[in-house]
Protein backbone atom coordinates (compact mmCIF):
# COMPACT_ATOMS: atom_id res chain seq x y z
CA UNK A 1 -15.65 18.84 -30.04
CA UNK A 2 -12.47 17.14 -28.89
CA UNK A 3 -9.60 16.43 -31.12
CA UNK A 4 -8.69 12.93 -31.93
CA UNK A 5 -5.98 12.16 -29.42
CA UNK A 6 -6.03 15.33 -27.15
CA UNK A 7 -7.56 14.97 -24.07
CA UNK A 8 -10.96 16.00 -23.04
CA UNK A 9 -10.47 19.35 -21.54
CA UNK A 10 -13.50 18.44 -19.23
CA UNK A 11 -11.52 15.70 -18.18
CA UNK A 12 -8.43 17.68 -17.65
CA UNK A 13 -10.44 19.98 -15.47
CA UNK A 14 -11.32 17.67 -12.91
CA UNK A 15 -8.63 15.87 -12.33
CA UNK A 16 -6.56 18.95 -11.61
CA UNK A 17 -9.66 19.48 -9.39
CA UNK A 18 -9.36 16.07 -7.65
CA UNK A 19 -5.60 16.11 -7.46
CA UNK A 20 -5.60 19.88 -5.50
CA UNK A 21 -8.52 18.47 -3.21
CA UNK A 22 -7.23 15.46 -2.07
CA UNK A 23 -3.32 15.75 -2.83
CA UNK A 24 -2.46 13.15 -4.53
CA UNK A 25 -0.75 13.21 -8.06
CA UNK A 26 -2.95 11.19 -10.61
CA UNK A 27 -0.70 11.66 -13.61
CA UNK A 28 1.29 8.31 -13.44
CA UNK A 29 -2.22 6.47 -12.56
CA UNK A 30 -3.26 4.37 -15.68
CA UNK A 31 -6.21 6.33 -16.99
CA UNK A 32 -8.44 4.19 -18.67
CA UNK A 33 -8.70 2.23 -14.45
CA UNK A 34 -9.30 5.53 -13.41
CA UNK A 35 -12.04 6.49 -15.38
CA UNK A 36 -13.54 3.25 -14.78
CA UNK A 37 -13.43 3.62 -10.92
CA UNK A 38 -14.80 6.62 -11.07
CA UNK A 39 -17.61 5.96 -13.87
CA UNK A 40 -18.74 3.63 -11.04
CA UNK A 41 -19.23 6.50 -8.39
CA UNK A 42 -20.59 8.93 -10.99
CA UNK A 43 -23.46 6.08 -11.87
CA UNK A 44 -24.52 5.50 -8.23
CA UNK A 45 -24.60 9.44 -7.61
CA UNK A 46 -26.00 10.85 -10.65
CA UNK A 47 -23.19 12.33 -11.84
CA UNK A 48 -23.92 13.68 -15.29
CA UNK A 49 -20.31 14.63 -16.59
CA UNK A 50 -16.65 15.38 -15.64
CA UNK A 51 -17.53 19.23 -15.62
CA UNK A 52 -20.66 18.12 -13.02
CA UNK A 53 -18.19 15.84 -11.10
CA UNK A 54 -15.75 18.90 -10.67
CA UNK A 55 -18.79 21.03 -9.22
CA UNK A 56 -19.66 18.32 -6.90
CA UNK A 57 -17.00 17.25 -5.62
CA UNK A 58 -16.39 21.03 -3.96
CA UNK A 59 -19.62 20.60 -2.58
CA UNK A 60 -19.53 17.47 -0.60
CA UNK A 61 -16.91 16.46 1.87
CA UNK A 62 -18.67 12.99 1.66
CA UNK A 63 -17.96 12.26 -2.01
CA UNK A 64 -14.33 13.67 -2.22
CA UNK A 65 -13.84 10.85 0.37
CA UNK A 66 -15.36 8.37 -1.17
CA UNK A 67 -13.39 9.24 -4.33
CA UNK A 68 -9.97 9.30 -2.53
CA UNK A 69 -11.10 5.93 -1.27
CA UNK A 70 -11.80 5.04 -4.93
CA UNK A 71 -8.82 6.12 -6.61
CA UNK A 72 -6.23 5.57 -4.00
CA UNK A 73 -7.44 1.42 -3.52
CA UNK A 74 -7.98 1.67 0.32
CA UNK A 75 -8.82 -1.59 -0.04
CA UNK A 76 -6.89 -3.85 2.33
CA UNK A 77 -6.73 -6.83 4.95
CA UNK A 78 -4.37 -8.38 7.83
CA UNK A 79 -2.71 -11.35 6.36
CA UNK A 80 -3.74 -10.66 2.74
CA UNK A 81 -3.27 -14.19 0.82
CA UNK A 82 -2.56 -16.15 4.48
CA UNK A 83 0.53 -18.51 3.04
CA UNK A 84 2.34 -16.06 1.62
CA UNK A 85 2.45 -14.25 5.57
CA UNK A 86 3.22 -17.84 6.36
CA UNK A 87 6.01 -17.68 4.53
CA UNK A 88 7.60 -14.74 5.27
CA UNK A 89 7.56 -15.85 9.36
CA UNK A 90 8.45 -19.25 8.69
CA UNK A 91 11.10 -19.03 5.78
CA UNK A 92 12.58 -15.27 4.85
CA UNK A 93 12.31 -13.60 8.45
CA UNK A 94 14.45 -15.95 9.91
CA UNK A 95 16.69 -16.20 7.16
CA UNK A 96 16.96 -12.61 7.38
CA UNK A 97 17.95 -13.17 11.02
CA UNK A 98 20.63 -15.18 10.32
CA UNK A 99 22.19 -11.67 8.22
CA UNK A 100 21.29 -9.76 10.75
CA UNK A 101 20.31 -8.98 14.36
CA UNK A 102 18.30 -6.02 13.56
CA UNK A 103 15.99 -5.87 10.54
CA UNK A 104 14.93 -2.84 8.83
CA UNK A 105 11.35 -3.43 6.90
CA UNK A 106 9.36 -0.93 4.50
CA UNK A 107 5.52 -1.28 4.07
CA UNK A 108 4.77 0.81 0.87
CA UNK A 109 1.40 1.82 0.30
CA UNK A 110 0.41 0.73 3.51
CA UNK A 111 -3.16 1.88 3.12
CA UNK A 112 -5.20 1.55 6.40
CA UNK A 113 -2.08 -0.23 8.17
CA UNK A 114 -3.11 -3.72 7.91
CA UNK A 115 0.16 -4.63 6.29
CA UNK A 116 2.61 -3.31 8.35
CA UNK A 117 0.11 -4.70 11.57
CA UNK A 118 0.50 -7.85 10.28
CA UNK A 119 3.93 -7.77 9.93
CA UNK A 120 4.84 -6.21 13.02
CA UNK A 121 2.60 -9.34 14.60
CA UNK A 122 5.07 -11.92 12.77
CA UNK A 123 8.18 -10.29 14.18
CA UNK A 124 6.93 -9.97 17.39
CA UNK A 125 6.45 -14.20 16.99
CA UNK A 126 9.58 -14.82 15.57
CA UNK A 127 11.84 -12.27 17.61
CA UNK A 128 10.36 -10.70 20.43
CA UNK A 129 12.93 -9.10 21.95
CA UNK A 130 13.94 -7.61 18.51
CA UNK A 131 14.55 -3.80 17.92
CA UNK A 132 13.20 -4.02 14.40
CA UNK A 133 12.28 -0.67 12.41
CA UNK A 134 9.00 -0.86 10.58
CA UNK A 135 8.25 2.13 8.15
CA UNK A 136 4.98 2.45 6.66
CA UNK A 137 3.75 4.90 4.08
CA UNK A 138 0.99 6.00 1.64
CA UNK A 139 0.49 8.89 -0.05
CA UNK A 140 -2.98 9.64 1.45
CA UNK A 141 -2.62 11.54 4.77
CA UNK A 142 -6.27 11.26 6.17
CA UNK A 143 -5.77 7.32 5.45
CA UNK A 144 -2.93 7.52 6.92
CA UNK A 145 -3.92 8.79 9.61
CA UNK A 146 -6.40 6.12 10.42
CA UNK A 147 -3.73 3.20 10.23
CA UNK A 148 -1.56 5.30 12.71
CA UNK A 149 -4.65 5.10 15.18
CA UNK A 150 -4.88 1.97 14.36
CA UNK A 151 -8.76 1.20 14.97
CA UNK A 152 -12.02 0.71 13.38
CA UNK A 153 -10.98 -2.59 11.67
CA UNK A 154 -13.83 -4.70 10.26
CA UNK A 155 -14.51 -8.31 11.16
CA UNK A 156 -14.00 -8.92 7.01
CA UNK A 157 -10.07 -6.92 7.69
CA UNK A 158 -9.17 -9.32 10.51
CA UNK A 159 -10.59 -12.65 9.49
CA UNK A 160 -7.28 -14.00 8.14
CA UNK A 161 -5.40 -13.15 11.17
CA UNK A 162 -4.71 -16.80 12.86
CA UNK A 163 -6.81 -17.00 15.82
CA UNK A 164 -3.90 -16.89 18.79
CA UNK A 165 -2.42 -13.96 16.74
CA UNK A 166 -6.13 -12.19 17.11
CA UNK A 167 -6.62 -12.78 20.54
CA UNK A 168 -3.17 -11.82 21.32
CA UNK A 169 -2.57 -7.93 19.32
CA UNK A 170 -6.18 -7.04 18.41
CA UNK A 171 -9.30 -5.88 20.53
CA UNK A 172 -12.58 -5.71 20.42
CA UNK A 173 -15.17 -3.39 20.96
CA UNK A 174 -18.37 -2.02 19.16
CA UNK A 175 -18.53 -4.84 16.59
CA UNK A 176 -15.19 -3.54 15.01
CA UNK A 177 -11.10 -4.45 16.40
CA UNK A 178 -8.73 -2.24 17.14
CA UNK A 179 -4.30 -3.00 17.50
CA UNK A 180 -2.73 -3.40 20.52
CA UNK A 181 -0.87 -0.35 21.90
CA UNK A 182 2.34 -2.70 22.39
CA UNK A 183 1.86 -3.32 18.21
CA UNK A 184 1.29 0.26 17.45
CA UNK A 185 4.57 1.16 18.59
CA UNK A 186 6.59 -0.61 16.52
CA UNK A 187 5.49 1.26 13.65
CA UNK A 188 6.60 4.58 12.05
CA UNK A 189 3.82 5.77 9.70
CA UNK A 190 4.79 8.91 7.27
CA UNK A 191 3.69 9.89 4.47
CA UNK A 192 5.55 9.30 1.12
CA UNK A 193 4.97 9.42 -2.85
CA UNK A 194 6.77 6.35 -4.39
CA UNK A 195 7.26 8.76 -7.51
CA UNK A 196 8.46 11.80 -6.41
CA UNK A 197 9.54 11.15 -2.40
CA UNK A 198 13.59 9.88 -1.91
CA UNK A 199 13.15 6.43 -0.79
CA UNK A 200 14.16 4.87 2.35
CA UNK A 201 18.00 2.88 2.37
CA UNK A 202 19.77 0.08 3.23
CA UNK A 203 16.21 -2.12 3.97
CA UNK A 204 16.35 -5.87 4.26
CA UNK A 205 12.45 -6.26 3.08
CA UNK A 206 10.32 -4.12 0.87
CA UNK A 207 6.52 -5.03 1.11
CA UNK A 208 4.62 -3.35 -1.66
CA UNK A 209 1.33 -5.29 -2.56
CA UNK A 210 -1.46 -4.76 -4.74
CA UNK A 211 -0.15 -0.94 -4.96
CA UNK A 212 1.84 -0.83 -8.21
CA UNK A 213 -0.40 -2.92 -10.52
CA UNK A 214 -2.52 0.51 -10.66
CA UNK A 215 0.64 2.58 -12.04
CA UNK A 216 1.81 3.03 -16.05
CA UNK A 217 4.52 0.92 -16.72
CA UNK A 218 6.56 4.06 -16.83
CA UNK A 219 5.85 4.42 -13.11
CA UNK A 220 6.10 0.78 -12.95
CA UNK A 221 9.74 0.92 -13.82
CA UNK A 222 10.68 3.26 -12.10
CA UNK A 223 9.19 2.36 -8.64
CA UNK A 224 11.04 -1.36 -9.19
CA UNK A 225 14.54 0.67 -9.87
CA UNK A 226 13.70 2.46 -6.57
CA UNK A 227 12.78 -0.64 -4.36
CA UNK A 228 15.61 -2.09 -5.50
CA UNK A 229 18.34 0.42 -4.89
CA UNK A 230 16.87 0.29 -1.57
CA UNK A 231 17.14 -2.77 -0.97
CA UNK A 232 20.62 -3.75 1.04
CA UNK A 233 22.21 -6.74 -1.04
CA UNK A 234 20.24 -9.77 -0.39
CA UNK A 235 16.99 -8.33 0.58
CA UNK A 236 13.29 -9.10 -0.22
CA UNK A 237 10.61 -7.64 -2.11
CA UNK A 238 7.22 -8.39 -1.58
CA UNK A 239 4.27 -7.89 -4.10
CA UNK A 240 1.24 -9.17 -4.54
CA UNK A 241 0.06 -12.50 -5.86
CA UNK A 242 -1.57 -11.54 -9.08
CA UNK A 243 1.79 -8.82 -9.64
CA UNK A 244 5.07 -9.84 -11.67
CA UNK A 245 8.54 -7.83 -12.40
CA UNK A 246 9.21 -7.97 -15.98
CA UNK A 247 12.70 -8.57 -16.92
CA UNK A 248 13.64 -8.34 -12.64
CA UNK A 249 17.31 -9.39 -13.73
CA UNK A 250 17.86 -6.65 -15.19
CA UNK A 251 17.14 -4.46 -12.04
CA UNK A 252 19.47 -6.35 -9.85
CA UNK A 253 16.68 -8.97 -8.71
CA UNK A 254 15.93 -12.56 -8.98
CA UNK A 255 12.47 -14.85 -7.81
CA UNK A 256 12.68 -16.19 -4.74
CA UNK A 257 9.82 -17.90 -3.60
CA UNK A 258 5.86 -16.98 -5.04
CA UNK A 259 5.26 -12.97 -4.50
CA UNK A 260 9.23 -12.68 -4.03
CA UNK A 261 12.55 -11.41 -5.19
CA UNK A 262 15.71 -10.82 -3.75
CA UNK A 263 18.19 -8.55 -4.08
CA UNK A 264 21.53 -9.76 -6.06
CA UNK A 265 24.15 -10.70 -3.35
């Protein structure tokens, strides 16, 4: 029997188990979203317990991966929320411009690379003779690895993409779309742990979306105190629509726009 308030040693078990197989730290995660992801995989497999779920998951290649997939929210699309992308080529990019010639741009928790695609499509719009630096991370290397190679992209991935901008960077073949070598290039893909990693410097935009709404607020915090010593004065953090900084002032950073905050001058 488990003590009031100490954790389920079954529990502990496997995630020590899931964190060696698929290296990924799931400490800072917030547990109760865990567990309820992967209830959900445990139901449709016939998973009887954690202690089962540890046995299995050295058994089958198949289910690790769909529990990295799970837990790490490879979830993602080009042009996530359309009018916010709008905004960023029609409003902050070129007032970043105007700062400077050269832009320096961080996609964090990139996933499957439609983020930093998407981006790296916008610049090429707005400045296409710009040497720009695009750095794009996750802490997942085999997902990583698939946004490097940049294929295999679903028709549901692209369908935000504005048409001229589809027929322009992405191609396709087999049913599924796949980004332009020109695009690819533009990109740096690494991998990187926002909580234990040194972060990138002097960036004029941080794009982090839909990543740190899964963290504790402990991690919260001090993710937001990273982005924003990275962040050169003036520069942009992007989050996700349904995500909000509490008490941003007092890291330095102020709203500017929906889904952004800048950097105190």
């Amino acid at each position: 029997m488990t003590t009031p308030g100490a954790e389920d040693p079954k529990w502990a078990g496997f995630r020590k188990a899931l964190e060696r197989a698929i290296g990924v730290p799931l400490g800072q995660y917030k547990e109760p979203q865990m567990k309820r992801r992967l209830a959900s995989v445990m139901t449709r497999r016939g998973i009887a317990d954690w202690a089962a779920f540890t046995t299995a998951i050295a058994a089958d290649s198949q289910l690790l991966s769909d529990v990295r997939d799970t837990l790490t929210i490879n979830v993602s699309e080009f042009f996530r929320q359309p009018e916010r992308f709008i905004d960023l080529q029609n409003v902050f990019i070129p007032r970043l411009l105007k700062e400077r010639k050269t832009l320096k741009f961080w996609s964090a928790g990139c996933s499957l690379g439609c983020e930093p695609y998407s981006l790296a499509m916008i610049l090429n719009e707005v400045d296409p003779g710009g040497a720009h630096q695009i750095i794009a991370t996750d802490v997942d290397v085999p997902i990583l690895q698939r946004a490097r190679e940049g294929t295999g992209y679903l028709p549901g991935e692209v369908r935000s993409i504005p048409p001229n901008l589809l027929k322009k960077y992405m191609i396709q073949e087999n049913g599924s779309y796949r980004v332009a070598e020109s695009l690819k290039k533009r990109i740096q893909f690494r991998r990187h742990d926002l909580l234990s990693d040194p972060y990138p410097a002097d960036l004029d935009a941080i794009l982090c979306r839909n990543v740190v709404i899964y963290f504790t607020d402990e991690a919260k915090q001090y993710i937001y105190e990273g982005f924003s010593r990275a962040l050169r004065p003036g520069g942009l953090l992007f989050i996700g629509g349904s995500e909000m900084i509490m008490r941003s002032s007092d890291l330095g950073l102020k709203t500017s726009g929906a889904s952004m905050y800048q950097k105190a001058a």
